[in-house]
C-alpha atoms as a PDB file:
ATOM      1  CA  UNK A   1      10.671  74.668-216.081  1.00  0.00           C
ATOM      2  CA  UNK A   2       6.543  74.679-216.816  1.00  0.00           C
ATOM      3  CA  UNK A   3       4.548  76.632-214.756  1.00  0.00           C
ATOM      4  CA  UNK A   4       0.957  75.034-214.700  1.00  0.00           C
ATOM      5  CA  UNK A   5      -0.892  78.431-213.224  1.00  0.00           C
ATOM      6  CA  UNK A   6      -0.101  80.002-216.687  1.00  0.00           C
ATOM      7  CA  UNK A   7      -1.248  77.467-218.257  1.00  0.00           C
ATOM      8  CA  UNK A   8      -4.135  77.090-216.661  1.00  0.00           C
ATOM      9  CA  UNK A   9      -5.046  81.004-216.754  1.00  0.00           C
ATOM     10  CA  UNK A  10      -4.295  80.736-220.234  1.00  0.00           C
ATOM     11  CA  UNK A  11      -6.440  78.151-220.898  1.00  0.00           C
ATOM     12  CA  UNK A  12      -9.144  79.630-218.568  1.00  0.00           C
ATOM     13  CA  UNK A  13      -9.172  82.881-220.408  1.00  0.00           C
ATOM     14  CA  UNK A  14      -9.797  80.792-223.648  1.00  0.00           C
ATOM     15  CA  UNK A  15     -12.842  79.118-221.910  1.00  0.00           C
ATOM     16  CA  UNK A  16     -14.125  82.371-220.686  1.00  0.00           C
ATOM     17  CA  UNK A  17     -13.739  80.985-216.923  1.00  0.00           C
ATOM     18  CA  UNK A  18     -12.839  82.989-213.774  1.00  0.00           C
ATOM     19  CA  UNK A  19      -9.349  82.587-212.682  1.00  0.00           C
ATOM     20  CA  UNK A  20      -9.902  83.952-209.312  1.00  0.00           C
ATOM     21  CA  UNK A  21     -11.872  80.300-209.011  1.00  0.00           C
ATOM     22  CA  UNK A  22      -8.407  78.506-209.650  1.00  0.00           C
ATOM     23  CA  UNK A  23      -7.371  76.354-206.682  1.00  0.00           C
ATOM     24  CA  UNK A  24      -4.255  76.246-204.882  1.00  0.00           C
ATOM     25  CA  UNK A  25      -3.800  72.554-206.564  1.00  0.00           C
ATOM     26  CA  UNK A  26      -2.864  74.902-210.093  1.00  0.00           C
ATOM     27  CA  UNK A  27       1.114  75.567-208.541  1.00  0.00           C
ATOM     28  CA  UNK A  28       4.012  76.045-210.612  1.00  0.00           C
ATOM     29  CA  UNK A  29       5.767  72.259-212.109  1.00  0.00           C
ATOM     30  CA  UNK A  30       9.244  71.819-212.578  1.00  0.00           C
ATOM     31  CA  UNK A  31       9.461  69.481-215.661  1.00  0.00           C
ATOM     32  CA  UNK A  32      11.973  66.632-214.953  1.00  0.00           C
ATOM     33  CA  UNK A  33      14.268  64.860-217.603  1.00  0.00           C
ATOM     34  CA  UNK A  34      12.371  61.053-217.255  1.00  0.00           C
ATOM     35  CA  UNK A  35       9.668  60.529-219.194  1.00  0.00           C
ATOM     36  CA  UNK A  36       6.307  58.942-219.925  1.00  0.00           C
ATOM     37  CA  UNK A  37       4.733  56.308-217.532  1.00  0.00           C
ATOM     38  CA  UNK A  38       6.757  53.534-215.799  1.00  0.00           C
ATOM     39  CA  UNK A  39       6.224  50.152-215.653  1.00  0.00           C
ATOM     40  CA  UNK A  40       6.546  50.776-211.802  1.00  0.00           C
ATOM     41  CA  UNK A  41       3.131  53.251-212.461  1.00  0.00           C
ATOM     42  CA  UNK A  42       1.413  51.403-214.717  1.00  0.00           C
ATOM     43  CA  UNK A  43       1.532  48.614-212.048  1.00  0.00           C
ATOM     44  CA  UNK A  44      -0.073  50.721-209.409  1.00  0.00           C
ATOM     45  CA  UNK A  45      -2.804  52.445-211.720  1.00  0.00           C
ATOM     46  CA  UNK A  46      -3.766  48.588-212.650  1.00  0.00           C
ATOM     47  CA  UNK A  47      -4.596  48.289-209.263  1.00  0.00           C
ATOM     48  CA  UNK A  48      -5.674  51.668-208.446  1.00  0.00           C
ATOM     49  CA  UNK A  49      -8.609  50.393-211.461  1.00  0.00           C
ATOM     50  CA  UNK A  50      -8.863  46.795-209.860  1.00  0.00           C
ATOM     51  CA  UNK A  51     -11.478  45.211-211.934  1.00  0.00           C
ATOM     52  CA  UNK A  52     -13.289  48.515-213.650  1.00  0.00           C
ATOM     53  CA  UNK A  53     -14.459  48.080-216.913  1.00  0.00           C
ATOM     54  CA  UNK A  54     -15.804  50.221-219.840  1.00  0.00           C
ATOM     55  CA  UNK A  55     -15.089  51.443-223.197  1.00  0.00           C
ATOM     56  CA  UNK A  56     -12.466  54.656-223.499  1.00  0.00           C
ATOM     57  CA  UNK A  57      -9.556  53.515-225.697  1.00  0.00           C
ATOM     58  CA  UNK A  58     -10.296  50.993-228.410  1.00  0.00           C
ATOM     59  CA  UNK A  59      -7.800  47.857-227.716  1.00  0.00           C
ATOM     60  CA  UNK A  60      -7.405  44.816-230.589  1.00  0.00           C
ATOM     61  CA  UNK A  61     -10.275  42.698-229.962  1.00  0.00           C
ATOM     62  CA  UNK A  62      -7.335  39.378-229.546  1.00  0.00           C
ATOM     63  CA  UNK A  63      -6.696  41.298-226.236  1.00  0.00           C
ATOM     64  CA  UNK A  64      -9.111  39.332-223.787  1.00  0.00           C
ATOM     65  CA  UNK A  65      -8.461  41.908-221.417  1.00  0.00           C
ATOM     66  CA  UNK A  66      -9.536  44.723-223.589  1.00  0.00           C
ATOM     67  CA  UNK A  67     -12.732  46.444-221.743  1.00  0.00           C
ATOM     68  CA  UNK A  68     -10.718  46.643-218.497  1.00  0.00           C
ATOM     69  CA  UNK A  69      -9.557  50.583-217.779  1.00  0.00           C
ATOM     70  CA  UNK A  70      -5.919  49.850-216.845  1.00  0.00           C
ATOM     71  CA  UNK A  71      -5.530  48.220-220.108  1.00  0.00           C
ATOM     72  CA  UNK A  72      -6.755  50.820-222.043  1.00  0.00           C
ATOM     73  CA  UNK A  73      -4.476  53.471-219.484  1.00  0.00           C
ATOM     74  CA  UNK A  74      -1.874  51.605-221.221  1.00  0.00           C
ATOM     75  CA  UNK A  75      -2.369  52.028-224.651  1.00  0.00           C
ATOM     76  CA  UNK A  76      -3.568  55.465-223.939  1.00  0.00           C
ATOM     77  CA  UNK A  77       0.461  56.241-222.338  1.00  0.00           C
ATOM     78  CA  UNK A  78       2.115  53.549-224.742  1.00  0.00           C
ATOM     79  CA  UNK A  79       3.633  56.866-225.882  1.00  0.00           C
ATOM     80  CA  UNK A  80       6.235  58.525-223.533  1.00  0.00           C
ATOM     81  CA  UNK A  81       5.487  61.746-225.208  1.00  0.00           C
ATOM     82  CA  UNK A  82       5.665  64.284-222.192  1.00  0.00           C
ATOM     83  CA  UNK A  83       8.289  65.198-219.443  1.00  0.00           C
ATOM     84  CA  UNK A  84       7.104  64.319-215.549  1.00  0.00           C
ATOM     85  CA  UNK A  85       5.789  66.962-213.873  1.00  0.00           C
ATOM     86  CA  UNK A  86       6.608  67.391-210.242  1.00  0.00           C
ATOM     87  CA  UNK A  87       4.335  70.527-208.895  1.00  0.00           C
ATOM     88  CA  UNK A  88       5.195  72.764-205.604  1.00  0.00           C
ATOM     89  CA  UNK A  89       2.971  70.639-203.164  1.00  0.00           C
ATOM     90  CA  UNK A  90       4.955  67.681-203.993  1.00  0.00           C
ATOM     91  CA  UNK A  91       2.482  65.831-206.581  1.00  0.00           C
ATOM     92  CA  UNK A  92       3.921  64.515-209.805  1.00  0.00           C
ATOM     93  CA  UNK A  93       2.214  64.177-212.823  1.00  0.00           C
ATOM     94  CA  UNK A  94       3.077  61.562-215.674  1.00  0.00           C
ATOM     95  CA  UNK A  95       1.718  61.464-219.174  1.00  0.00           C
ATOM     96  CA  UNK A  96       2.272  60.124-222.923  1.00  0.00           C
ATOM     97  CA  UNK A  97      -0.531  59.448-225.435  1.00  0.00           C
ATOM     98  CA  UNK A  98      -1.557  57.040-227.858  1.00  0.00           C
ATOM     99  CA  UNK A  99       0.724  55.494-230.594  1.00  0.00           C
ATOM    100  CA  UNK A 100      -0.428  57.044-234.201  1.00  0.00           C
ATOM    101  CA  UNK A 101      -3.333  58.550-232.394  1.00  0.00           C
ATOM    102  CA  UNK A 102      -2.116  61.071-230.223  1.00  0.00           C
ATOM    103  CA  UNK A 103      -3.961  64.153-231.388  1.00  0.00           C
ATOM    104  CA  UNK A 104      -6.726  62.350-229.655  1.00  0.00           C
ATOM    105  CA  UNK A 105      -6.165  59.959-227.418  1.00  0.00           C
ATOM    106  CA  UNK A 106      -3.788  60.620-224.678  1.00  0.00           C
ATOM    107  CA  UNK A 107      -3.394  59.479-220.331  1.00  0.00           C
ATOM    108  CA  UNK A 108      -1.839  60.790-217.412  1.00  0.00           C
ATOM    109  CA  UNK A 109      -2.087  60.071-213.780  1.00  0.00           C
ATOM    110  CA  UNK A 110      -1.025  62.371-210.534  1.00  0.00           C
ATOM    111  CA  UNK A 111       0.699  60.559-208.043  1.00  0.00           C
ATOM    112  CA  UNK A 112       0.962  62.141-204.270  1.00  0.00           C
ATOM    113  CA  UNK A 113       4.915  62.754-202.754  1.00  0.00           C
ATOM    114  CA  UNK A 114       4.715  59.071-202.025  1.00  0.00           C
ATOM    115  CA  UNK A 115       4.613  57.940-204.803  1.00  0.00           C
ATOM    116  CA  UNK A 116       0.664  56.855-204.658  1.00  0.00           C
ATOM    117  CA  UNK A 117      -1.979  57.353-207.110  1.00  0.00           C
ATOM    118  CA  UNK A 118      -3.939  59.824-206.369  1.00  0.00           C
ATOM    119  CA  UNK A 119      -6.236  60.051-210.336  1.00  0.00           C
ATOM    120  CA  UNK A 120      -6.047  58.618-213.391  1.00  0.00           C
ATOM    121  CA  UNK A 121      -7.292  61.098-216.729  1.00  0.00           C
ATOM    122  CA  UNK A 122      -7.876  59.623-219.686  1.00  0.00           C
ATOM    123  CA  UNK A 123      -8.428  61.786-223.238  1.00  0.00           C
ATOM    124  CA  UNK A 124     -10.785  59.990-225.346  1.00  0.00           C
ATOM    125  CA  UNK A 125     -12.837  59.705-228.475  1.00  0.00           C
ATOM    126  CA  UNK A 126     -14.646  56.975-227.846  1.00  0.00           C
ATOM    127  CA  UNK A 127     -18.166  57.779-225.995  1.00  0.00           C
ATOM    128  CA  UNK A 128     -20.061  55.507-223.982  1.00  0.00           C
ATOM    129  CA  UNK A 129     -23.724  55.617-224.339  1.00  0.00           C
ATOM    130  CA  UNK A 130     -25.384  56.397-221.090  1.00  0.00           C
ATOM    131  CA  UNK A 131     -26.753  52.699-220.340  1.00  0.00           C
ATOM    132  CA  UNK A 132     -22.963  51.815-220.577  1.00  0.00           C
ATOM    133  CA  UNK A 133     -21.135  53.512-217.758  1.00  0.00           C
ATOM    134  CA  UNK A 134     -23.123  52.164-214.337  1.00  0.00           C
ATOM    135  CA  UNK A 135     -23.631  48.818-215.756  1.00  0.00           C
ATOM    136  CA  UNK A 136     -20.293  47.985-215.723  1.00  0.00           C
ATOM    137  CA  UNK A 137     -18.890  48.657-212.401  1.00  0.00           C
ATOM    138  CA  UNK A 138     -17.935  52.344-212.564  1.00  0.00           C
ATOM    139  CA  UNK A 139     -19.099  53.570-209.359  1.00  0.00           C
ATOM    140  CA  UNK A 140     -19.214  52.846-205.413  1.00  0.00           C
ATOM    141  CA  UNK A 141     -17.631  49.301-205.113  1.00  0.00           C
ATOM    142  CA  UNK A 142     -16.521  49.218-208.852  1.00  0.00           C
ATOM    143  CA  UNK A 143     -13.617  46.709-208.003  1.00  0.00           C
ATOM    144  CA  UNK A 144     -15.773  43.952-205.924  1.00  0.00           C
ATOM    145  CA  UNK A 145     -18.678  43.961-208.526  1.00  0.00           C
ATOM    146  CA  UNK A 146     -18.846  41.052-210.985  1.00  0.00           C
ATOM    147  CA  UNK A 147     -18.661  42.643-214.420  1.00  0.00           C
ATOM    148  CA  UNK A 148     -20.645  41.709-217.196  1.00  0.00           C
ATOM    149  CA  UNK A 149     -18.470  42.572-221.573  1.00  0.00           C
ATOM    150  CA  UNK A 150     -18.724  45.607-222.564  1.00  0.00           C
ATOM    151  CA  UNK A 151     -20.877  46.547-225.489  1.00  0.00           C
ATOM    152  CA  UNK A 152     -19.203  47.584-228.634  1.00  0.00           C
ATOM    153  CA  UNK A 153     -21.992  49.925-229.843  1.00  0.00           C
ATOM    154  CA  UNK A 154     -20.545  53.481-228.600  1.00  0.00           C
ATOM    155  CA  UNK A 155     -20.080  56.561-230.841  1.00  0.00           C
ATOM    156  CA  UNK A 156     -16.882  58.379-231.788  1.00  0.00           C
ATOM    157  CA  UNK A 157     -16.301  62.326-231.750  1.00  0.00           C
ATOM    158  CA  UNK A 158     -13.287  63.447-233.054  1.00  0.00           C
ATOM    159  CA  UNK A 159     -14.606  67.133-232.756  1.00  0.00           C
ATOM    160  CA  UNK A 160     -14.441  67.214-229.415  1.00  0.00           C
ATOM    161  CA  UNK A 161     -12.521  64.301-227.245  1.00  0.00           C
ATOM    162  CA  UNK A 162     -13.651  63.566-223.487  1.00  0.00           C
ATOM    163  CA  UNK A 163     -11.090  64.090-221.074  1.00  0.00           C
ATOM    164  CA  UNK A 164     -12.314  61.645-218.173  1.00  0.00           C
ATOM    165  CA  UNK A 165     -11.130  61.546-214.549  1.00  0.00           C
ATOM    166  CA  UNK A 166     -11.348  58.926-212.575  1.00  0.00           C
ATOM    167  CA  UNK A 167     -10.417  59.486-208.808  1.00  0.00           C
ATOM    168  CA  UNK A 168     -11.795  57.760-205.724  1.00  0.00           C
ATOM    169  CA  UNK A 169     -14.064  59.430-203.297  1.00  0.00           C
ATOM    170  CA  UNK A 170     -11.341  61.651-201.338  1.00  0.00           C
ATOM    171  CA  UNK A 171      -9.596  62.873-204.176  1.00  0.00           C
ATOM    172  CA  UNK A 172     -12.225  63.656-206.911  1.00  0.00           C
ATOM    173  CA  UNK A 173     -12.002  67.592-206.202  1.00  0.00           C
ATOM    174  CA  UNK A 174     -11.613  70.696-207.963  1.00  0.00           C
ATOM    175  CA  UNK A 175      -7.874  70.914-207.853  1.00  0.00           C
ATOM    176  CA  UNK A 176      -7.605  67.348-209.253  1.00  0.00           C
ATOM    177  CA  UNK A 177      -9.734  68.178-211.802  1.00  0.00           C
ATOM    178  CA  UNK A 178      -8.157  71.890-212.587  1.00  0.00           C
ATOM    179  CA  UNK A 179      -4.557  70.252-213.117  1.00  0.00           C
ATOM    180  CA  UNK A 180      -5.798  67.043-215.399  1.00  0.00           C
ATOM    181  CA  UNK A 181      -7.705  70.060-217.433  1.00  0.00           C
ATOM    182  CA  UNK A 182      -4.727  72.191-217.511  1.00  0.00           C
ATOM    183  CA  UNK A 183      -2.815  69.552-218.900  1.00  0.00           C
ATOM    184  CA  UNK A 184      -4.945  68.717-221.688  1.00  0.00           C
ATOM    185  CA  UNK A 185      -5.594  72.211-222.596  1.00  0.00           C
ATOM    186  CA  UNK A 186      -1.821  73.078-222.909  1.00  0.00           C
ATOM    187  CA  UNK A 187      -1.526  69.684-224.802  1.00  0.00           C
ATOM    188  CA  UNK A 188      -4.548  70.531-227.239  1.00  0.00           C
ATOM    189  CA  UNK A 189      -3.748  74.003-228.023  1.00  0.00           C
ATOM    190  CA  UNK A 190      -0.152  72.314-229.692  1.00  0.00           C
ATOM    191  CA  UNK A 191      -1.934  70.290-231.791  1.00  0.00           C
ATOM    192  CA  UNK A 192      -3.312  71.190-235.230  1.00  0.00           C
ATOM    193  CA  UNK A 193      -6.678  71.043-236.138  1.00  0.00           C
ATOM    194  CA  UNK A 194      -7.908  67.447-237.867  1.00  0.00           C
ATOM    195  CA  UNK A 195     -11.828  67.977-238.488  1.00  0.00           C
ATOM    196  CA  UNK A 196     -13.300  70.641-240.498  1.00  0.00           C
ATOM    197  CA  UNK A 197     -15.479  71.770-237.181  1.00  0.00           C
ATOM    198  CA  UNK A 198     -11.761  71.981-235.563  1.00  0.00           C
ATOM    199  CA  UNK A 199     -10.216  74.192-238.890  1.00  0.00           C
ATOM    200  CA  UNK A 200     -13.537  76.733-238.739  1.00  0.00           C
ATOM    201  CA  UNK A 201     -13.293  77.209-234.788  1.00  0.00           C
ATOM    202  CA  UNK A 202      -9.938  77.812-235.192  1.00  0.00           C
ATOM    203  CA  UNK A 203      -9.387  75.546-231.859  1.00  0.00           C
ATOM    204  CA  UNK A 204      -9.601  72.419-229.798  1.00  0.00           C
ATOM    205  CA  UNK A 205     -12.294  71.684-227.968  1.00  0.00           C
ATOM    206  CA  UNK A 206     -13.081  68.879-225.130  1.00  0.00           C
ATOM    207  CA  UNK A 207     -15.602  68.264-222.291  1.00  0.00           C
ATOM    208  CA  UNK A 208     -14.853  66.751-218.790  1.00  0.00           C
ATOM    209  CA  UNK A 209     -15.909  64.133-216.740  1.00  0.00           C
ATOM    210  CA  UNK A 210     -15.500  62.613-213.502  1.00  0.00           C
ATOM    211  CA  UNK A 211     -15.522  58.913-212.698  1.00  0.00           C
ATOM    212  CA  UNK A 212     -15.543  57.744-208.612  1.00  0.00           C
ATOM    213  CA  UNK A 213     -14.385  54.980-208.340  1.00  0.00           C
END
């Protein structure tokens, strides 16, 4: 069995943050034998995405469907590295990473007792420039805008990944947030350190960001 509070107050001590500002979302898991994402899943978080666009994951460019998020959910779980998750209130969350890049690159996505997705987290190297991320549809009404490509020119920091979280309106809050960081945190602090900025801080480090969809 995991216990996602300890992680999280681990992790939280390594940030220097307050745990007494945990929320009740950060409840013990029980890990279950199943794992990675299921076709079933990946399903739903394609539609959960509907027609949002942008530049996370890097897909082969023969994919025409490349610069759509759900793809790039895909590759980012094409992995079935980690156990599912199912915490006390019920919520399960599923994970994997990225084939041959999953230091980096890695996706989960919390799902309510239903069975319905609640957020999607993706951890990422690839950074959008600014002029990227409202132009293509990520925002109010994402899935009924016409989308224009994406642009290719975006930068790539190995140093320190993005872990983003996209969520619609109702469920972008703290505790979403706390367990998607939790989870990367306990994933990072497995993995060994690949630049030299990594080897001379001696950790992992990451930023976070929200997406409403």
């Amino acid at each position: 069995m995991r216990t996602l509070s300890n992680t999280i107050a681990r992790a939280l001590g390594v940030a220097a943050l307050c745990l007494a500002a945990l929320p009740a979302a950060a409840a013990p898991a029980q890990a279950l034998e199943r794992n990675g994402v299921s076709q079933d899943v990946l399903a739903d978080v394609a539609t959960f995405f509907g027609g949002t666009q942008g530049k996370f994951i890097d897909i082969d460019k023969s994919n025409p469907h490349r610069s759509l998020v759900s793809q790039q959910f895909n590759e980012a779980v094409s992995v079935p590295a980690d156990p599912e998750l199912v915490l006390d209130n019920g919520q399960h969350l599923l994970s994997g990473c990225r084939a041959h890049l999953c230091s980096n690159e890695k996706g989960a996505v919390l799902l309510d007792k239903d069975g319905k997705v609640l957020a999607v987290a993706i951890l990422h190297v690839a950074v959008q420039t600014p002029a990227q991320t409202p132009a293509h549809g990520l925002g109010a009404n994402a899935k009924n805008q016409a989308q224009k490509p994406v642009e290719e020119d975006v930068r790539y920091d190995f140093d320190a990944p993005v872990l983003t979280i996209f969520a619609q309106k109702q469920a972008a809050s703290k505790e979403v947030r706390a367990v998607f960081t939790a989870w990367v945190m306990e994933k990072l602090s497995k993995e060994p350190a690949i630049t030299a900025a990594q080897k001379d801080s001696g950790k992992r480090h990451f930023s976070v960001e929200t997406q409403v969809l």
